[in-house]
Protein backbone atom coordinates (compact mmCIF):
# COMPACT_ATOMS: atom_id res chain seq x y z
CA UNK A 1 120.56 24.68 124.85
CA UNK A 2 123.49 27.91 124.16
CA UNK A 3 120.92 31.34 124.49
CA UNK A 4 120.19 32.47 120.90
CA UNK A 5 118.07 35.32 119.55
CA UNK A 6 115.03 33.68 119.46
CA UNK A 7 115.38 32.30 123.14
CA UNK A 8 114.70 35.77 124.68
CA UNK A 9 111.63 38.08 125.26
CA UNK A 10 112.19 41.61 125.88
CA UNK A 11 110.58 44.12 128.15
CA UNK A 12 110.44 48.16 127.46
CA UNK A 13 109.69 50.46 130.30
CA UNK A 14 107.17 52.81 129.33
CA UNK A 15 105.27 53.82 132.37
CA UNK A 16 107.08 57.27 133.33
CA UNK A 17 104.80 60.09 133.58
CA UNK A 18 107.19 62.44 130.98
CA UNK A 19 106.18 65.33 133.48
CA UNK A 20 109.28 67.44 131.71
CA UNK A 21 107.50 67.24 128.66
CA UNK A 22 104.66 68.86 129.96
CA UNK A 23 102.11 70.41 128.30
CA UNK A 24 102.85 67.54 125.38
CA UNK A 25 102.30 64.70 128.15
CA UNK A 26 98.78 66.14 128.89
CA UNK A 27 97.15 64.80 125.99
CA UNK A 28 99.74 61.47 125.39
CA UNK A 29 102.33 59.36 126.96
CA UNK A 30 105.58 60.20 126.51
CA UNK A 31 106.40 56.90 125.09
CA UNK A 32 103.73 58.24 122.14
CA UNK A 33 105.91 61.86 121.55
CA UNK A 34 106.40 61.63 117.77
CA UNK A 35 110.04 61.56 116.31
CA UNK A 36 110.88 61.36 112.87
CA UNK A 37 107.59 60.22 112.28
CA UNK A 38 107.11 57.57 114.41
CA UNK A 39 106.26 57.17 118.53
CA UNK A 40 109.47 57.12 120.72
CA UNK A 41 108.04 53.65 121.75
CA UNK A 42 108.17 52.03 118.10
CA UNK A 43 111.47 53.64 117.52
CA UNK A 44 112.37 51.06 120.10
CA UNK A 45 109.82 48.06 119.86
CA UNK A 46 112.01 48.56 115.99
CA UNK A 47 115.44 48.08 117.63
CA UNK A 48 114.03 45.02 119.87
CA UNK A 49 112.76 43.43 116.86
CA UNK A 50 116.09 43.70 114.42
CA UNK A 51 117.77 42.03 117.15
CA UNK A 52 115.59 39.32 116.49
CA UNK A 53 113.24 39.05 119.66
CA UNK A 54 109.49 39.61 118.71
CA UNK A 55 107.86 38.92 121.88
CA UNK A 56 107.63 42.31 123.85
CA UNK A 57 106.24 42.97 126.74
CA UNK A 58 105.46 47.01 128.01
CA UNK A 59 105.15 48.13 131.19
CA UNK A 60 102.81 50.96 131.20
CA UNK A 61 101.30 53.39 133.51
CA UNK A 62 97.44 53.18 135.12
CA UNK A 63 96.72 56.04 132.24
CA UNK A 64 98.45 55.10 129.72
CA UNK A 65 95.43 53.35 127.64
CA UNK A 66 96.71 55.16 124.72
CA UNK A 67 99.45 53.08 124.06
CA UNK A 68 97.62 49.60 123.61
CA UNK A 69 95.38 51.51 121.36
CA UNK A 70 97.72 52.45 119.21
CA UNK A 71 99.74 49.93 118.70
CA UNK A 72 97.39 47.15 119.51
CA UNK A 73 99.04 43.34 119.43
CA UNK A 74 102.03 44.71 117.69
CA UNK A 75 101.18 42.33 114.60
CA UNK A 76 101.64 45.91 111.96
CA UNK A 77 105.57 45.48 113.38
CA UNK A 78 105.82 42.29 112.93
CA UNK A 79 106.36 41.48 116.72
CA UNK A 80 103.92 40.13 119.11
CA UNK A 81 102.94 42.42 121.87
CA UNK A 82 101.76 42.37 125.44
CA UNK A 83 100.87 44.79 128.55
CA UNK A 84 101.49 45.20 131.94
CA UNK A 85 100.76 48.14 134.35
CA UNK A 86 102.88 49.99 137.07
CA UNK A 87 100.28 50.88 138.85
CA UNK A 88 102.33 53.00 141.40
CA UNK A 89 105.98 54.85 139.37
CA UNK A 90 108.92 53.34 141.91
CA UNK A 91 111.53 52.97 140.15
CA UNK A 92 113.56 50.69 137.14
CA UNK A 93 113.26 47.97 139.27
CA UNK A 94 110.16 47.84 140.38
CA UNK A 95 108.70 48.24 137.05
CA UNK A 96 110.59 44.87 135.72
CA UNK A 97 109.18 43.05 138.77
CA UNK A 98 105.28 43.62 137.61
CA UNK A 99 106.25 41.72 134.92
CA UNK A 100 107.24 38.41 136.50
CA UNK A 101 104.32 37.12 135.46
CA UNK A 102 105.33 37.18 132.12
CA UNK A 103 109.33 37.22 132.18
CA UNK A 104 109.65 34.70 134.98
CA UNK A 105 109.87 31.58 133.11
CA UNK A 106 113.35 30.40 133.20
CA UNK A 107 114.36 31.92 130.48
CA UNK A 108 116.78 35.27 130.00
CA UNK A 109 114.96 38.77 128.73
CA UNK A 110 116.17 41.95 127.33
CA UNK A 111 115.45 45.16 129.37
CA UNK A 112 115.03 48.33 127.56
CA UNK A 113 113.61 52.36 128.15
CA UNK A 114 111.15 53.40 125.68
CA UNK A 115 112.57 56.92 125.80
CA UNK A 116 116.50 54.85 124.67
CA UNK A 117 117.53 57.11 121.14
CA UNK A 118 120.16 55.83 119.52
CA UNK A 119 121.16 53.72 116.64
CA UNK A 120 123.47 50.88 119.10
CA UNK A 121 122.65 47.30 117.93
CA UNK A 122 120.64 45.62 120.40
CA UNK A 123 122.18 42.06 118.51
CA UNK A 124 125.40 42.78 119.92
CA UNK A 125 124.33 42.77 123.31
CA UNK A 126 122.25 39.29 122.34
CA UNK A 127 125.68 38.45 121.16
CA UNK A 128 127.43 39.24 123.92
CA UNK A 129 125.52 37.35 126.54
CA UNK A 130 125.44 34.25 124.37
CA UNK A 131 129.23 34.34 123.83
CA UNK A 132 130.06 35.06 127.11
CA UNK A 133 127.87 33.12 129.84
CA UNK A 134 126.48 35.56 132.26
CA UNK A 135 124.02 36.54 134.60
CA UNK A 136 123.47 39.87 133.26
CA UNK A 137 124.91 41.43 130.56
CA UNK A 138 125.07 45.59 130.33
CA UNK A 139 125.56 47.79 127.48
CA UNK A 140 128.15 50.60 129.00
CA UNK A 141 128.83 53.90 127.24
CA UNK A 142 131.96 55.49 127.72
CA UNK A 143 131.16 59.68 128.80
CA UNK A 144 133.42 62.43 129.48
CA UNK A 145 130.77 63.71 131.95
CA UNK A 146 129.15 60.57 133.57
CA UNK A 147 125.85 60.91 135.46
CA UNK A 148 123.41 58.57 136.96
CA UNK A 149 124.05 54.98 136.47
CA UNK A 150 127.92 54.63 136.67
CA UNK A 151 129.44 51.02 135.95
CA UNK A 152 133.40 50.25 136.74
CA UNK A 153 135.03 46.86 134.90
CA UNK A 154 138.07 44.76 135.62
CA UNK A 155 139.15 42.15 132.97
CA UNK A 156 135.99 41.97 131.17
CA UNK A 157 133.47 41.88 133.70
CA UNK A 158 131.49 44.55 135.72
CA UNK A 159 132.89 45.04 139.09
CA UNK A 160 130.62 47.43 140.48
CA UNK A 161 127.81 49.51 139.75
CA UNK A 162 125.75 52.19 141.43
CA UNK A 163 122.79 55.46 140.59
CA UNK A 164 123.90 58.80 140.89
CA UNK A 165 126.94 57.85 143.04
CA UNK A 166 128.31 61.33 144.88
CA UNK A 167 131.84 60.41 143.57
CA UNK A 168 132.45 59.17 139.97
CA UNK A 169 134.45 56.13 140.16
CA UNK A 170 134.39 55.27 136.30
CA UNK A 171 133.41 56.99 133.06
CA UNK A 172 131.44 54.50 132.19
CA UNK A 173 127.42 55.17 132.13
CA UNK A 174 124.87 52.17 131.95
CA UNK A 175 123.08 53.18 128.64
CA UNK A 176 119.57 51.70 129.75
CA UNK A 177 120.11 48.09 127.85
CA UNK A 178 120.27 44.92 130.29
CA UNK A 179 119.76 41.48 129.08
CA UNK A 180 118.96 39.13 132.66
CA UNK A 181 118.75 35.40 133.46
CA UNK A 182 116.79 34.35 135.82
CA UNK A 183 118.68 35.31 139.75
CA UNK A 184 117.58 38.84 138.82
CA UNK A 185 114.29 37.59 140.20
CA UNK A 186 115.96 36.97 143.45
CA UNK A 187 117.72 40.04 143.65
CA UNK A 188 114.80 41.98 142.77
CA UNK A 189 112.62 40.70 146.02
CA UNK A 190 115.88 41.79 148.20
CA UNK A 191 117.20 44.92 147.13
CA UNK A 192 115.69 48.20 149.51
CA UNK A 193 114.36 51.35 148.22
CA UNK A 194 115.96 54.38 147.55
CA UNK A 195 116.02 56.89 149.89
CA UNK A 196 112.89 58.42 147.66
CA UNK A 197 111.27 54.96 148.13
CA UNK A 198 111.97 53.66 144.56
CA UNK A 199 113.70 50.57 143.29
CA UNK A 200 116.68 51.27 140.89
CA UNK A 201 117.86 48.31 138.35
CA UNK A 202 121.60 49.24 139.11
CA UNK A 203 120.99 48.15 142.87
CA UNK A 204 120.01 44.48 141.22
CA UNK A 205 123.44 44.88 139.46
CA UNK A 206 125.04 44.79 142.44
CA UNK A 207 122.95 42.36 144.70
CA UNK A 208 123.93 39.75 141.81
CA UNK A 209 127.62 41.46 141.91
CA UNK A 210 128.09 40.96 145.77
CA UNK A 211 126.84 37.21 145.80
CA UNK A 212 129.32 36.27 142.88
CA UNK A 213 126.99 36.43 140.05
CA UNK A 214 129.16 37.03 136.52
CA UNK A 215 128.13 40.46 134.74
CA UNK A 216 129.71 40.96 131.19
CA UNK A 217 129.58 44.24 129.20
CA UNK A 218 129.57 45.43 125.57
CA UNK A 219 130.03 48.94 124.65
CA UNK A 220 127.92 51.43 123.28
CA UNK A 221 129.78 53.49 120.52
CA UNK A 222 126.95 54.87 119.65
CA UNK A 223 125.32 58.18 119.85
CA UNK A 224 122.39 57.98 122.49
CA UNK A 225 119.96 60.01 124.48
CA UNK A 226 117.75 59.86 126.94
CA UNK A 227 114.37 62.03 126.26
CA UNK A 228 112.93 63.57 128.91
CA UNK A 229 113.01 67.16 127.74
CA UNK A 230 111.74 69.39 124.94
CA UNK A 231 115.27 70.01 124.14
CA UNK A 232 115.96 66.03 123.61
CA UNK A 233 112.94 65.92 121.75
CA UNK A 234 114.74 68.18 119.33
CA UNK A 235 118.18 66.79 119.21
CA UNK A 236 116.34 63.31 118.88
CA UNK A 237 114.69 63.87 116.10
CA UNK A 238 117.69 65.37 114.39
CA UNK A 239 119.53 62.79 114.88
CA UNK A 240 116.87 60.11 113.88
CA UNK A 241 116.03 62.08 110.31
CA UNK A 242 120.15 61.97 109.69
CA UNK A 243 120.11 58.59 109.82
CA UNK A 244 116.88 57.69 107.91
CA UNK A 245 116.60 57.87 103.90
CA UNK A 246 113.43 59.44 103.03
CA UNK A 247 112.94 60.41 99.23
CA UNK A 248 111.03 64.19 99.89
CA UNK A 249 109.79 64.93 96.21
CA UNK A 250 108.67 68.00 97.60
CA UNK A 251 111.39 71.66 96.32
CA UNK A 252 110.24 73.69 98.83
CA UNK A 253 111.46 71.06 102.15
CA UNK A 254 115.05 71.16 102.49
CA UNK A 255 116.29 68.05 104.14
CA UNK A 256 116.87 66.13 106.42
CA UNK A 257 112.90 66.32 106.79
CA UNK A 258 109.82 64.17 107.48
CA UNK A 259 106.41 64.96 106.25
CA UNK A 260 103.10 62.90 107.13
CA UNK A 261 99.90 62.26 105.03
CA UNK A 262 97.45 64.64 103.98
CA UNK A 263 99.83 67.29 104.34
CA UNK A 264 98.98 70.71 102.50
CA UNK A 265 102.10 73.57 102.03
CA UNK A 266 101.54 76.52 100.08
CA UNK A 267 104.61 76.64 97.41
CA UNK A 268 105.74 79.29 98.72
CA UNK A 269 106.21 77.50 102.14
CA UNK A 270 109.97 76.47 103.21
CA UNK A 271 110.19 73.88 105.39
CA UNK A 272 113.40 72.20 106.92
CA UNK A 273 116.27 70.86 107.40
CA UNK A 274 114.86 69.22 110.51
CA UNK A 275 111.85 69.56 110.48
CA UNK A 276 109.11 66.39 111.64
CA UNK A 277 105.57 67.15 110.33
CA UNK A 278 102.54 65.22 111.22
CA UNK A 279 99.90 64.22 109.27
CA UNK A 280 96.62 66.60 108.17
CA UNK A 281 99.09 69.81 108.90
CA UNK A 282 98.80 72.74 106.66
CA UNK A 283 101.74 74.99 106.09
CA UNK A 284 100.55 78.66 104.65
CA UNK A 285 101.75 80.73 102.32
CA UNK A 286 105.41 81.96 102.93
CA UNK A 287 105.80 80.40 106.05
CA UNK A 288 109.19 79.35 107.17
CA UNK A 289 109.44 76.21 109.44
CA UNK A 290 112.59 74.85 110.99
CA UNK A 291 114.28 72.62 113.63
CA UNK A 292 110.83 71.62 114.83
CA UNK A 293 108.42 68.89 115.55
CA UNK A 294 104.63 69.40 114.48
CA UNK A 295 102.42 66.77 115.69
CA UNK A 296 99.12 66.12 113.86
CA UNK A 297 96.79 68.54 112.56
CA UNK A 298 99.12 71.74 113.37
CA UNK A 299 97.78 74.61 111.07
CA UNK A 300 100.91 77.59 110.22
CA UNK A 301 99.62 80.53 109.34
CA UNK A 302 101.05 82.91 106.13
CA UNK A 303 104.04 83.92 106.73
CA UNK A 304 105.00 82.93 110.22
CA UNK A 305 108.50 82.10 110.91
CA UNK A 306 108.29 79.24 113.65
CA UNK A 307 111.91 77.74 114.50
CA UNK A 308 113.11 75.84 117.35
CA UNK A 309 109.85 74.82 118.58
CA UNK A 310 107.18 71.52 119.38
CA UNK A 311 103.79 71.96 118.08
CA UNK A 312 101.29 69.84 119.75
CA UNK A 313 98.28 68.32 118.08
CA UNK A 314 95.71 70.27 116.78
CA UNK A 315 97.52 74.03 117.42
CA UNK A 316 97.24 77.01 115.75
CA UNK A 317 100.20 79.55 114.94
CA UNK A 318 97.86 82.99 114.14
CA UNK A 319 99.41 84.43 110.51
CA UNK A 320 102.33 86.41 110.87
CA UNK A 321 103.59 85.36 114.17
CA UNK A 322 106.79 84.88 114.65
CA UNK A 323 107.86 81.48 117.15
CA UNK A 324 111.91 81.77 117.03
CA UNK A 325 113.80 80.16 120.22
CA UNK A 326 117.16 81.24 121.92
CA UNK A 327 117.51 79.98 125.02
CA UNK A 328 114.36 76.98 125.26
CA UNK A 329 112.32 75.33 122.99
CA UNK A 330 108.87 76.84 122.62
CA UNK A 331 106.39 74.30 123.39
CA UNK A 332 102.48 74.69 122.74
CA UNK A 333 100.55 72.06 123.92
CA UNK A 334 97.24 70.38 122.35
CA UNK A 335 95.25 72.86 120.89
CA UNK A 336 96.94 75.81 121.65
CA UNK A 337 96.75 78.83 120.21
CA UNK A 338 99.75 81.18 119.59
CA UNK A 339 98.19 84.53 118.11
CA UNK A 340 101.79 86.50 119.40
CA UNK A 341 105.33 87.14 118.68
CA UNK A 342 107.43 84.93 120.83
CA UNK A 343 111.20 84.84 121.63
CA UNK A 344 112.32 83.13 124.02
């Protein structure tokens, strides 16, 4: 029977340890960091889903309990949901293989990153492996500056592939989207580690590559980032909010915004453009907040300025503080107080 849609499962790799994110990754997994109002993770289980596969499974971390808790069986997304753990973090690879449980059933599977923004149809790469019979299909993005995974093609098929070659051979970039049949399994048990003792999925590329396995491609038009800083937490959520329609009744939030429940702003408060604020914040009177991220419960103080900055859960900006970034975002953790000017 031809592959179709409802043929595949999918798998998203969430088990990194968003260490760059720190002190936001303290408290949460990075595949929980809020953008636009949602988890980087649903942003993605959403993209799996319009393309028509609702059987999911995550690879997660040994402390990353957090996510099944939130989003349970996945039945509020309309998708059905299941978890695995990487018990030790080495590599793409490796996190695919604790899996096989699950995946290894005969059947082809979509590979995804949790931490994947962009608005690229995932259907088109179900399209293009159906159309065009293959072991593995990638989704490529063309880049004037390519780094890490670098793919090269030759009349429609991928010819070679490697991670963070020393010499760029292509300016092509694997954008973090596989679909596999089944020899991936074979390739997985061969390929060695790294020389950091990890197992990348580009090295299965090319095990399938070298035996004669076909590997088609479709290409990625779209904008898309990988977040692993505070800064692509930032340009993430701009460019999610952009693309979203969200009717903000409220004059004194200047879109492109989001705003949570329970939400309290003085109406004197100005808030936005670009601006993602969680639920049970409070805003005070004549603040100004812009080109920032507020997760729950973040109390603003009259008239602070805060601007370029990530607001964990539960912090506290003192009243009349002023948090303005130049060079880095200004990140406060859980809790945190900021009772100071900063510029940074």
């Amino acid at each position: 029977m031809p592959a179709s849609s409802e043929t595949f499962r999918a798998v998203i790799l969430a088990a990194g340890k968003g260490t760059r994110l720190h002190p936001l990754t303290a408290t949460r997994p990075k595949a929980l960091m809020p953008l636009a109002g949602k988890p980087l993770l649903v942003h993605n289980i959403e993209r799996v889903r319009d393309a028509g596969i609702d059987d999911i499974t995550v690879v997660i971390d040994a402390e990353s309990d957090a996510i099944p808790t939130a989003l349970g069986d996945g039945a509020a997304l309309n998708v059905r949901l299941r978890y695995v753990v990487q018990e030790q973090q080495l590599g793409t690879a490796h996190a695919v293989r604790v899996a096989a449980d699950i995946l290894n059933d005969g059947r082809p599977f979509m590979v995804t990153f949790c931490d994947n923004v962009t608005f690229f149809p995932l259907k088109t790469l179900v399209d293009t492996y159906c159309s065009q019979p293959a072991t593995a299909t990638l989704a490529l993005k063309p880049s004037p500056q390519p780094k890490g995974g670098i793919a090269e093609v030759r009349d429609g098929r991928v010819v070679r592939v490697q991670e963070g070659p020393t010499q760029w051979f292509s300016p092509l970039v694997m954008a973090g989207m596989y679909i596999f049949a089944p020899p991936l399994w074979e390739a997985l048990e061969h390929i060695p580690p790294s020389a950091q003792g990890e197992y990348y999925l580009p090295d299965a590329v090319q095990w399938l590559i070298d035996r004669g396995h076909r590997v088609t491609y479709c290409l990625c038009a779209d904008w898309r980032l990988n977040v692993n800083r505070p800064e692509e937490m930032l340009a993430a959520n701009h460019y999610l909010l952009e693309k979203q329609t969200t009717d903000l009744a409220t004059p004194n939030v200047t879109p492109p915004a989001f705003i949570g429940k329970n939400v309290t702003m003085a109406p004197d408060a100005r808030v936005g453009p670009y601006v993602s604020i969680g639920d049970g914040c409070r805003i005070g009177a004549g603040a100004t907040v812009a080109d920032a991220i507020l997760f729950e419960g973040v109390t603003v103080g009259d008239g602070c300025t805060v601007r370029h900055c990530i607001l964990g859960a539960g912090s506290h900006v003192a009243a009349g503080v002023t948090i303005v970034a130049v060079e880095r975002v200004v990140v406060v953790g859980d809790g945190g107080n900021f009772t100071v000017n900063g510029l940074r």
